[in-house]
Protein backbone atom coordinates (compact mmCIF):
# COMPACT_ATOMS: atom_id res chain seq x y z
CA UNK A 1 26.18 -61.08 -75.46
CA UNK A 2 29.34 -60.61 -73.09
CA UNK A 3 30.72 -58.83 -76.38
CA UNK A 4 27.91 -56.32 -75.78
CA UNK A 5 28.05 -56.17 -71.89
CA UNK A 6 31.80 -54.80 -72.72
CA UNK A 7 30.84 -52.53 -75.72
CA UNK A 8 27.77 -50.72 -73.79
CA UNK A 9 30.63 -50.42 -70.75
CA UNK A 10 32.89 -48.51 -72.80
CA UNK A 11 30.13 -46.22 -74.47
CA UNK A 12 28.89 -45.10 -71.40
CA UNK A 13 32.91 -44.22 -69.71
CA UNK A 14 33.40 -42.33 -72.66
CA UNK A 15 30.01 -40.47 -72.50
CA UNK A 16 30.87 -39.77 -68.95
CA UNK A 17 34.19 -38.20 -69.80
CA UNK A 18 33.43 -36.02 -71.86
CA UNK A 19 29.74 -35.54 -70.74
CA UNK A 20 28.95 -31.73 -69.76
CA UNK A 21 26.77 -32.61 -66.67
CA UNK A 22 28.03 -30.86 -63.76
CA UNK A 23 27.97 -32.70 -60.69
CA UNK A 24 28.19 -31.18 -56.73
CA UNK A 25 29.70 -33.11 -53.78
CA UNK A 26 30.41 -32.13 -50.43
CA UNK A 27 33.80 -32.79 -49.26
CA UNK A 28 33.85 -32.98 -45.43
CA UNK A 29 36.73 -33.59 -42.55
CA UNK A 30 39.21 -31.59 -44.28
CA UNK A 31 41.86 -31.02 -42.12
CA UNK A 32 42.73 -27.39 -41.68
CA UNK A 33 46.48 -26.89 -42.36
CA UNK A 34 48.37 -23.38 -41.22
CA UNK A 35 51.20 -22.27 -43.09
CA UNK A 36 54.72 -21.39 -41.13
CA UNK A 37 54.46 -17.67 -39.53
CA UNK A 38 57.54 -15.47 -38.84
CA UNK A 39 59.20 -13.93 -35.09
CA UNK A 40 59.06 -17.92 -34.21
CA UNK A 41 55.78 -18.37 -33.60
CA UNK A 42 53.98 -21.24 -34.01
CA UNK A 43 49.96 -22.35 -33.83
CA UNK A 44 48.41 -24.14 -31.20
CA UNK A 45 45.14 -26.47 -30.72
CA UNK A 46 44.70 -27.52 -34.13
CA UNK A 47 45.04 -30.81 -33.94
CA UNK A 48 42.29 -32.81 -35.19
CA UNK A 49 40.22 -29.51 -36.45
CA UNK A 50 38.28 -29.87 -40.16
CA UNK A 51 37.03 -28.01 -42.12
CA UNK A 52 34.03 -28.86 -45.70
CA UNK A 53 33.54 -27.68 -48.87
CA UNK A 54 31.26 -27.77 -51.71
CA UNK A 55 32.63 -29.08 -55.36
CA UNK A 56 30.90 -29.09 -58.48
CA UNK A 57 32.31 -30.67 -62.04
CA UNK A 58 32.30 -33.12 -64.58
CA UNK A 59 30.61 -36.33 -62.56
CA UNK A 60 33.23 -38.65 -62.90
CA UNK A 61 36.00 -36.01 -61.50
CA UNK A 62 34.11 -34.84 -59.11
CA UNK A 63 32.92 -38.59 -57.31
CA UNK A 64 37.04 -39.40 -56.86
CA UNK A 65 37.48 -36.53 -55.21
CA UNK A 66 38.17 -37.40 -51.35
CA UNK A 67 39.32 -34.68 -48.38
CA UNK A 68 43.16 -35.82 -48.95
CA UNK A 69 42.87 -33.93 -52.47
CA UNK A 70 42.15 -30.41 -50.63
CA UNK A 71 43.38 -28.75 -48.00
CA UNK A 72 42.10 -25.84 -46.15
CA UNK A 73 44.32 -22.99 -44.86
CA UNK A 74 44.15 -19.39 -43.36
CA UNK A 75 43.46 -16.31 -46.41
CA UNK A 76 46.10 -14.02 -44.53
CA UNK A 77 48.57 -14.73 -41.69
CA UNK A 78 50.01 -11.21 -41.82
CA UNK A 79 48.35 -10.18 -38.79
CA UNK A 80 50.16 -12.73 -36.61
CA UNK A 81 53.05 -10.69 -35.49
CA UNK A 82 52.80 -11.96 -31.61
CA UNK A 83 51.23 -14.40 -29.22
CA UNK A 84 48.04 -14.20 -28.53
CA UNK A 85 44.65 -15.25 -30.24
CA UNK A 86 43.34 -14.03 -33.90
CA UNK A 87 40.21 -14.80 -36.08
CA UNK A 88 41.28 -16.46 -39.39
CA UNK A 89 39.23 -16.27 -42.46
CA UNK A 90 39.65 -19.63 -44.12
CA UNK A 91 39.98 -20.71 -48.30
CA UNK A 92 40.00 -23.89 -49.73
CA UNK A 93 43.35 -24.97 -52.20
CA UNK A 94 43.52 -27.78 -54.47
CA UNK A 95 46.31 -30.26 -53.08
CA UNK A 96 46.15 -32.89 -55.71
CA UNK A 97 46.42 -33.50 -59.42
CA UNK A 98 42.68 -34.11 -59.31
CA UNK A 99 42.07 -30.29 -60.12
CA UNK A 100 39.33 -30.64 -63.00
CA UNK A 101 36.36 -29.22 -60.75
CA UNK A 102 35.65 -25.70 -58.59
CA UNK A 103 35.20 -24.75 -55.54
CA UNK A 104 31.48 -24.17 -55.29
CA UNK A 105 30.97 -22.32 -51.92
CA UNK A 106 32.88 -20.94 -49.24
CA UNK A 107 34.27 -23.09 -46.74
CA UNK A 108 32.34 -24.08 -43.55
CA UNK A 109 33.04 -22.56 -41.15
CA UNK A 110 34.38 -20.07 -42.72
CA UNK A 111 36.74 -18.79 -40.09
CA UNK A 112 38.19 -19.96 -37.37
CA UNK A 113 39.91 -18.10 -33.95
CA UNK A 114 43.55 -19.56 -33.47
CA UNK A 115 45.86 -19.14 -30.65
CA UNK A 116 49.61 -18.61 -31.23
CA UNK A 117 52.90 -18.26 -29.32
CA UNK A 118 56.45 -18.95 -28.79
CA UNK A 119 57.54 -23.13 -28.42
CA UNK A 120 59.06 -23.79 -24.78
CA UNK A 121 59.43 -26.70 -22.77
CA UNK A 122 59.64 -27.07 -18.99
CA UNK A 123 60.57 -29.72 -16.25
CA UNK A 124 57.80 -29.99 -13.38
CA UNK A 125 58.31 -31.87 -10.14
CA UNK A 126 55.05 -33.58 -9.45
CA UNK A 127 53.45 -32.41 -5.86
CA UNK A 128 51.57 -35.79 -4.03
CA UNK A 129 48.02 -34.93 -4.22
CA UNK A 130 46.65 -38.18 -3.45
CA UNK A 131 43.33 -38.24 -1.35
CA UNK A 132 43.92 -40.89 1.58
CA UNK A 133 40.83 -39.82 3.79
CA UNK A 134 39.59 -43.21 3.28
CA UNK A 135 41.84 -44.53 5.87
CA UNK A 136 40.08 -45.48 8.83
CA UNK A 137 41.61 -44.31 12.30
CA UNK A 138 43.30 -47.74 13.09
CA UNK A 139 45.35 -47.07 10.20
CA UNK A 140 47.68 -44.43 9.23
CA UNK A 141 48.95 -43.37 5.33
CA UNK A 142 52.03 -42.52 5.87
CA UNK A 143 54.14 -40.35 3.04
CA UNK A 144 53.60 -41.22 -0.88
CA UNK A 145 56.12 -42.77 -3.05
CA UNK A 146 55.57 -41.61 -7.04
CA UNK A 147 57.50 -43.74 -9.30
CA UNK A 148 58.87 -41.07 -10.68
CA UNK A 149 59.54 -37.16 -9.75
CA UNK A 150 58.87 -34.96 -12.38
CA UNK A 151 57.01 -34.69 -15.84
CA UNK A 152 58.46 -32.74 -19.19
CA UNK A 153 55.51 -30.06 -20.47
CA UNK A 154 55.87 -28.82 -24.13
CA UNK A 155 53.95 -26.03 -26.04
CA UNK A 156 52.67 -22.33 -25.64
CA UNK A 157 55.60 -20.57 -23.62
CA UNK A 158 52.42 -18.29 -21.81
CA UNK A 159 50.64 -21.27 -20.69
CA UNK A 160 53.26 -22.92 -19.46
CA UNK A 161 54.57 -20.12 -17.33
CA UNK A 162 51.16 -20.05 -15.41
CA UNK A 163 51.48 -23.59 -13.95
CA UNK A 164 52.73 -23.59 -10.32
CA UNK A 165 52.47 -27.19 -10.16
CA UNK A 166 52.05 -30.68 -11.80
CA UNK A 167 49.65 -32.70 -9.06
CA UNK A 168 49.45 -36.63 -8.69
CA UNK A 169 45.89 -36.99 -7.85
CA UNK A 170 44.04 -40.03 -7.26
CA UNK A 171 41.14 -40.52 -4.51
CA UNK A 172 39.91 -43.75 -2.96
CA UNK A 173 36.44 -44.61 -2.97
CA UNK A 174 36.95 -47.64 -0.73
CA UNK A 175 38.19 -47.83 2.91
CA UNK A 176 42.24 -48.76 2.71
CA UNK A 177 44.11 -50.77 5.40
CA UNK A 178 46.52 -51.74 3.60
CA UNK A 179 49.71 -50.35 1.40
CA UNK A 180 48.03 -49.51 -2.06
CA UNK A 181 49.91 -48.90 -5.44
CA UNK A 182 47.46 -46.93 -7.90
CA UNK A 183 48.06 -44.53 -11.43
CA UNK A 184 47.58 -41.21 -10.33
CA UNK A 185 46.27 -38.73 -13.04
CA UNK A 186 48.74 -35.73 -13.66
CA UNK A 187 47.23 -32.45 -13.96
CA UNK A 188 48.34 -29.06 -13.94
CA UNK A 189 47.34 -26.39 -12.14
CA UNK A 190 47.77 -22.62 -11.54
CA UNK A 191 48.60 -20.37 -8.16
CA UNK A 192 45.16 -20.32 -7.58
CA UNK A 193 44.77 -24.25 -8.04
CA UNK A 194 42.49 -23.86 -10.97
CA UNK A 195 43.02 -26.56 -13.63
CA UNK A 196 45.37 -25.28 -16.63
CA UNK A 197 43.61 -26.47 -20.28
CA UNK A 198 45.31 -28.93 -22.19
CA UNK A 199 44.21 -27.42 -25.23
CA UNK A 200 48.09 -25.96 -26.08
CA UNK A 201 50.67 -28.25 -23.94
CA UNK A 202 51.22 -31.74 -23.85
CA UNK A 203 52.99 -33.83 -21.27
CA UNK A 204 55.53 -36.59 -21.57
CA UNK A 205 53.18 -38.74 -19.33
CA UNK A 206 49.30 -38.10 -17.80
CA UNK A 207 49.52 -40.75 -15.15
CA UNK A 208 52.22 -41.73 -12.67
CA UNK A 209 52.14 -44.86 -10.27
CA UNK A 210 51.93 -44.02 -6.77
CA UNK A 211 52.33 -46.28 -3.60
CA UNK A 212 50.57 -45.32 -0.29
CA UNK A 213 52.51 -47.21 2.65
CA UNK A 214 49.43 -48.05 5.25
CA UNK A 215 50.88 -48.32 8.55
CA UNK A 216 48.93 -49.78 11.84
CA UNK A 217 47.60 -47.10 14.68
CA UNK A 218 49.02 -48.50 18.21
CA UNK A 219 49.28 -46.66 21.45
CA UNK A 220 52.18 -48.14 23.43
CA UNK A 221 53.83 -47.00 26.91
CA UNK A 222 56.89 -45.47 27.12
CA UNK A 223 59.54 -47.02 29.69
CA UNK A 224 62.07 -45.06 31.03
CA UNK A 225 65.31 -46.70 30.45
CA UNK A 226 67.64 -47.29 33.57
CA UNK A 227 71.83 -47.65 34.09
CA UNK A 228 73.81 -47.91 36.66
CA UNK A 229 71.45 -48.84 39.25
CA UNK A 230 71.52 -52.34 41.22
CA UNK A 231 70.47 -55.91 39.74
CA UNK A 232 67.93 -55.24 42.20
CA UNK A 233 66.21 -52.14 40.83
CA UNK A 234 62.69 -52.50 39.68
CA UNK A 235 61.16 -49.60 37.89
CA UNK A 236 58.40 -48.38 40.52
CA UNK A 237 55.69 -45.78 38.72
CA UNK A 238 54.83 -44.79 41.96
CA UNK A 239 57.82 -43.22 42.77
CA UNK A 240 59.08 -42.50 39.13
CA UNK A 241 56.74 -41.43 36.63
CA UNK A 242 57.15 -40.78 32.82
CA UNK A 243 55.30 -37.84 31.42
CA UNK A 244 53.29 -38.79 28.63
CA UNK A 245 52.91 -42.49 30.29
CA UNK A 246 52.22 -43.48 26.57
CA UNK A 247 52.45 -42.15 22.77
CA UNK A 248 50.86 -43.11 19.70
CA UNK A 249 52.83 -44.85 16.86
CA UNK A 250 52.13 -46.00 13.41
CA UNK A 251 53.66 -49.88 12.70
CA UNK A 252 54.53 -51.04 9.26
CA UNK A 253 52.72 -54.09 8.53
CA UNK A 254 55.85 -56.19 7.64
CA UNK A 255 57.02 -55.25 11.18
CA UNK A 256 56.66 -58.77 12.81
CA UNK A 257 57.48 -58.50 15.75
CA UNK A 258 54.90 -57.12 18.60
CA UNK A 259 55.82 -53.48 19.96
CA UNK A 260 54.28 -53.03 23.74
CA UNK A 261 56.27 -49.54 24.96
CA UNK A 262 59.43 -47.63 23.53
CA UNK A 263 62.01 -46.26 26.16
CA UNK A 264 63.59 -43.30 26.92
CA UNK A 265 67.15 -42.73 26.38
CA UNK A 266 69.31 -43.67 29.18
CA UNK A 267 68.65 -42.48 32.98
CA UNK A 268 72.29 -42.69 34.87
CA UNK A 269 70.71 -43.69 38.40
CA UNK A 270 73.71 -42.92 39.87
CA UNK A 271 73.18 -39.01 39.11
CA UNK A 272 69.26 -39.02 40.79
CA UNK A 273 69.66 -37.68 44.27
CA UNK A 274 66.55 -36.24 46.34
CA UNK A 275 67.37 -32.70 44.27
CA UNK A 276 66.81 -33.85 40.88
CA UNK A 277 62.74 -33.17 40.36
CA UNK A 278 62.59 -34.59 36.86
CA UNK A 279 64.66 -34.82 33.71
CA UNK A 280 63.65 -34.37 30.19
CA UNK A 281 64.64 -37.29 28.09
CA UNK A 282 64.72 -38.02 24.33
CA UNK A 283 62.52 -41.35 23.30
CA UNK A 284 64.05 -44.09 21.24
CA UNK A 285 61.66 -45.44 18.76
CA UNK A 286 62.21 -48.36 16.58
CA UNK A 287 63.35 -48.61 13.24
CA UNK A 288 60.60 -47.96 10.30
CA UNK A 289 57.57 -46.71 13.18
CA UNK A 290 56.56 -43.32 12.91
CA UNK A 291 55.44 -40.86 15.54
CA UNK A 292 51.87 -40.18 15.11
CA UNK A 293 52.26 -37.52 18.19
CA UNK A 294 55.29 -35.77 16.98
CA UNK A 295 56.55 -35.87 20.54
CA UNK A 296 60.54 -36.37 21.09
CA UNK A 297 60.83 -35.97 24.47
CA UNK A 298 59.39 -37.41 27.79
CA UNK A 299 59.72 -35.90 31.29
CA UNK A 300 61.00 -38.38 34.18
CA UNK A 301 59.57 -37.40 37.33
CA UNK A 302 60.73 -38.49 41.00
CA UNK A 303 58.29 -38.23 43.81
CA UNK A 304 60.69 -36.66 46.49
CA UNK A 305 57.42 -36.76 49.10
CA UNK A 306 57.73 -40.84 48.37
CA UNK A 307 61.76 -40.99 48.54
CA UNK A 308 63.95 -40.69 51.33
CA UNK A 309 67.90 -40.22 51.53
CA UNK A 310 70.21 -42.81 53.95
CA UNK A 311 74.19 -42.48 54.18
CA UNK A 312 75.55 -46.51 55.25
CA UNK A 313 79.28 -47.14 55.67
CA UNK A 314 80.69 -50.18 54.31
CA UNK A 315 83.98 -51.99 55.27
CA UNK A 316 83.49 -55.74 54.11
CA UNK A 317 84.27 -55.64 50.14
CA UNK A 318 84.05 -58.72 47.85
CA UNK A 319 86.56 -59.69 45.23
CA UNK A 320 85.29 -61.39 42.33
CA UNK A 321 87.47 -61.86 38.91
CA UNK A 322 90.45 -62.08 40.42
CA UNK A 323 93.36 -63.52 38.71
CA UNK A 324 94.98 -67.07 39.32
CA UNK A 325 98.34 -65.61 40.21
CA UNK A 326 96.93 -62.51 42.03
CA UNK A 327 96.34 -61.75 45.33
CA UNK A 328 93.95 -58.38 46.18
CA UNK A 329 94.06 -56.85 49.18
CA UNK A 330 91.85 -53.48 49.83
CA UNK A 331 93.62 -50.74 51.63
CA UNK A 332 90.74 -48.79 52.50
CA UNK A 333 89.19 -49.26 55.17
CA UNK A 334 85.59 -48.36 54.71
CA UNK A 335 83.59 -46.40 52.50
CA UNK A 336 80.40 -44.54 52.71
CA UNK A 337 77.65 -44.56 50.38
CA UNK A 338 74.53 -42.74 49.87
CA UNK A 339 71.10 -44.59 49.36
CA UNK A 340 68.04 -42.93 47.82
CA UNK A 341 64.56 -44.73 47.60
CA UNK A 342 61.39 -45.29 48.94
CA UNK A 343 61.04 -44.18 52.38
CA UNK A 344 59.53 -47.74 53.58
CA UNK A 345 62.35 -49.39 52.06
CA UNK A 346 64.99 -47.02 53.32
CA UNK A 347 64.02 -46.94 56.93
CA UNK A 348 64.61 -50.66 56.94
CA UNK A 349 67.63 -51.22 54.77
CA UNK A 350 71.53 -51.59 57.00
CA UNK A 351 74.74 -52.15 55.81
CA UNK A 352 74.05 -56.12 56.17
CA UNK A 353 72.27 -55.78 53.02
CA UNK A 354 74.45 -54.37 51.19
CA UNK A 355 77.36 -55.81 49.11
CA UNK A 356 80.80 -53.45 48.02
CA UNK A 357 82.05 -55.27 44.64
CA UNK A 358 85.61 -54.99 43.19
CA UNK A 359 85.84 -56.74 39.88
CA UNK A 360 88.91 -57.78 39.30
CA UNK A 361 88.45 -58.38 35.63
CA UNK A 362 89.83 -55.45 33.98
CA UNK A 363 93.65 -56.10 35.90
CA UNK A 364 94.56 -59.42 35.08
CA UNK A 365 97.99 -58.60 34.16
CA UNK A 366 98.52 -55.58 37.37
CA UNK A 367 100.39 -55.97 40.04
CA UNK A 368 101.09 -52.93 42.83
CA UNK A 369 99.09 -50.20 44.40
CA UNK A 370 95.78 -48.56 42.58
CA UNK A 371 92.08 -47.64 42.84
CA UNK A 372 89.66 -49.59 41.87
CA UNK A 373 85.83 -48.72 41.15
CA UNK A 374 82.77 -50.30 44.03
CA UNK A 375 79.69 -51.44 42.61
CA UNK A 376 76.74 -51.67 44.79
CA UNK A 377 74.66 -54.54 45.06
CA UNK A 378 71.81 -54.32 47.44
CA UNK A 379 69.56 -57.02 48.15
CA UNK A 380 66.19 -57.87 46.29
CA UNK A 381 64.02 -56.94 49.31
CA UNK A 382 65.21 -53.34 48.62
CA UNK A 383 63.83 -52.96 44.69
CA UNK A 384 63.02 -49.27 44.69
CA UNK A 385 66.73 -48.49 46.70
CA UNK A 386 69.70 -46.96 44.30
CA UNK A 387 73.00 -45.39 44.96
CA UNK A 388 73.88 -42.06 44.35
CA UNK A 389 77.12 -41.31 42.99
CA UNK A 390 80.49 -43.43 42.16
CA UNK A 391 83.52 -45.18 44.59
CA UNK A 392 86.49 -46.19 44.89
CA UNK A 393 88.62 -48.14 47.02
CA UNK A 394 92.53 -48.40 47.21
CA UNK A 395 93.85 -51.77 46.64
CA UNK A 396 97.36 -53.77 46.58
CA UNK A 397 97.91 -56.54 43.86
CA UNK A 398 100.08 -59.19 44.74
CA UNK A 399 101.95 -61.02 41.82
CA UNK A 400 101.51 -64.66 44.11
CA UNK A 401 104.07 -66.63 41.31
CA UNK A 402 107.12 -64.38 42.50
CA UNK A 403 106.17 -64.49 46.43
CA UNK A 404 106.35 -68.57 46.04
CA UNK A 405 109.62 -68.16 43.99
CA UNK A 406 111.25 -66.32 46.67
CA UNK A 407 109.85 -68.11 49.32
CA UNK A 408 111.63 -71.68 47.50
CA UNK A 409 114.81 -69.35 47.28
């Protein structure tokens, strides 16, 4: 029996061989392959593009036949003499050693339009397109970071040369208060911001990671910030005034610390007389906050109507600092200074509150004749009461060691 099984096997492969019966088969997905064109162009878009065809033949041929034994090509390039886009006709070729059947109809589809051009590639920089108008108003996006800068775009030189630019776009859905790292899509556009096809380039990358720093909205005041003035000196708004009072800043989250006001660069209190109507000063803001308001400057204005302008001469000084072995005598006699402030204040103030400082610390090693800069102290029931401009006072440094060595002499 099994003898038979193999003998009726046999019969029937070689009544199949040689058996006249023609057989027909559709071969489908046969890729469409172009042949190499002259000038340097090349074709574009045909990846992935297919092509069938109807085969007829002796039935056992004909049923190994698969699309890898065919290939389907162009009937004539010789048109293709620049860039642009042609119809093809197309014809089917035998690409194996499986050639014992025919080609039984044309191919489908039967032509084809194909776009060609010269090779180029071109780097991009990538433009931040990333949608952030999910961030609600206590929070502020402040400028995108993209991993990386640019993206490499390779294929048909006129398609390239429209882009204008490569965009990183990404949009949240969701309401963001806090710093956000996403993958932005790349895509190209045009001058006119229409989306370029990706149908004959191809990128080095579609996406690119971008992170949105989310900052926190805070309006703060702005302090004006005051030298040379007395220990005394309290900042009075009703007599000085800073113009905008406050300003709008955006605060890194990892910023720990709380941030109440920013100041102004420094006022020199000793340069404000009753003729100075404001000054325009730059403001200082901390490292890593933004300025929401774009504003640099602040105006300082004095009140004149609330100030008032009192000249007090002063002939008690007070040595502090003074060294061991010195002895400081001051050779002027008295000195007058000028005193701006509020008018209540002024009207009341005498040279009883008022202290004439010579510190001492800055000459440890003098001895002899030389000048010697005042400081003003005025007491604390006079906060809103500065002086105006700087003084001096002559004074004679005794070396005491030598006067007690001569003396013993």
């Amino acid at each position: 029996m099994l003898f038979s099984i193999i003998l009726a096997f046999f019969i029937w492969l070689n009544v199949s061989a040689t058996s006249q019966e023609t057989r027909y088969l559709t071969v489908t997905d046969i890729p469409i392959s172009m042949p190499d064109i002259g000038n340097d162009l090349k074709f574009f878009g045909m990846e992935g593009q297919t092509a069938e065809v109807r085969i007829s033949g002796n039935s056992l041929v004909v049923a190994s036949v698969t699309s890898s034994d065919i290939y389907i090509t162009a009937a004539d390039t010789s048109q293709l003499t620049s860039p642009g886009t042609y119809k093809l006709d197309l014809v089917p070729k035998k690409g194996s050693i499986k050639n014992d059947y025919n080609f039984d109809s044309t191919v489908r589809p039967s032509s084809i339009n194909v776009y060609v051009d010269h090779y180029t590639e071109r780097e991009i920089n990538i433009t931040d397109k990333i949608d952030v108008s999910a961030v609600d108003k206590e929070h502020y996006a402040a400028k995108t970071t993209l991993a990386r800068q640019t993206v490499t775009v390779r294929g048909a030189e006129a398609v390239i040369n429209s882009i204008f630019e490569a965009d990183a776009e990404y949009s949240f859905t969701d309401s963001i208060s806090e710093t956000a790292t996403v993958e932005a899509s790349i895509v190209l556009r045009d001058m006119n911001g229409d989306r370029i096809p990706m149908d004959y380039v191809t990128t080095d990358t579609d996406t690119v990671i971008a992170t949105v720093p989310i900052l926190k909205v805070k309006t703060v005041d702005i302090t004006p910030s005051i030298i040379n003035a007395p220990d005394s000196f309290i900042y009075d708004n009703s007599i000085i005034k800073v113009e905008p009072s406050s300003i709008r800043l955006a605060v890194p989250n990892e910023i720990t610390e709380d941030i109440n006001d920013i100041t102004t660069s420094n006022i020199d209190m000793s340069k404000i007389d009753l003729s100075t109507n404001s000054l325009s000063v730059d403001l200082k803001l901390p490292s890593g906050v933004r300025n929401l308001e774009q504003i640099t400057k602040a105006n300082v204005v004095f009140d004149k109507n609330s100030l008032a302008r009192k000249s007090i001469t002063l002939s008690k000084f007070t040595i502090i600092n003074e060294s061991e072995n010195r002895k400081t005598t001051v050779s002027t006699k008295s000195i007058t200074v000028i005193l701006i402030g509020k008018k209540e204040q002024i009207d009341l103030i005498t040279a009883s509150n008022i202290t004439a400082v010579v510190d001492m610390s800055s000459k440890v090693s003098f001895s002899g004749y030389g000048s010697m800069p005042v400081s003003i102290s005025i007491n604390a029931k006079f906060p809103s009461c500065w002086t105006y401009g700087t003084y001096e006072v002559d004074v004679n440094v005794a070396d005491t060691t030598q006067e007690s060595s001569q003396t013993s002499s």
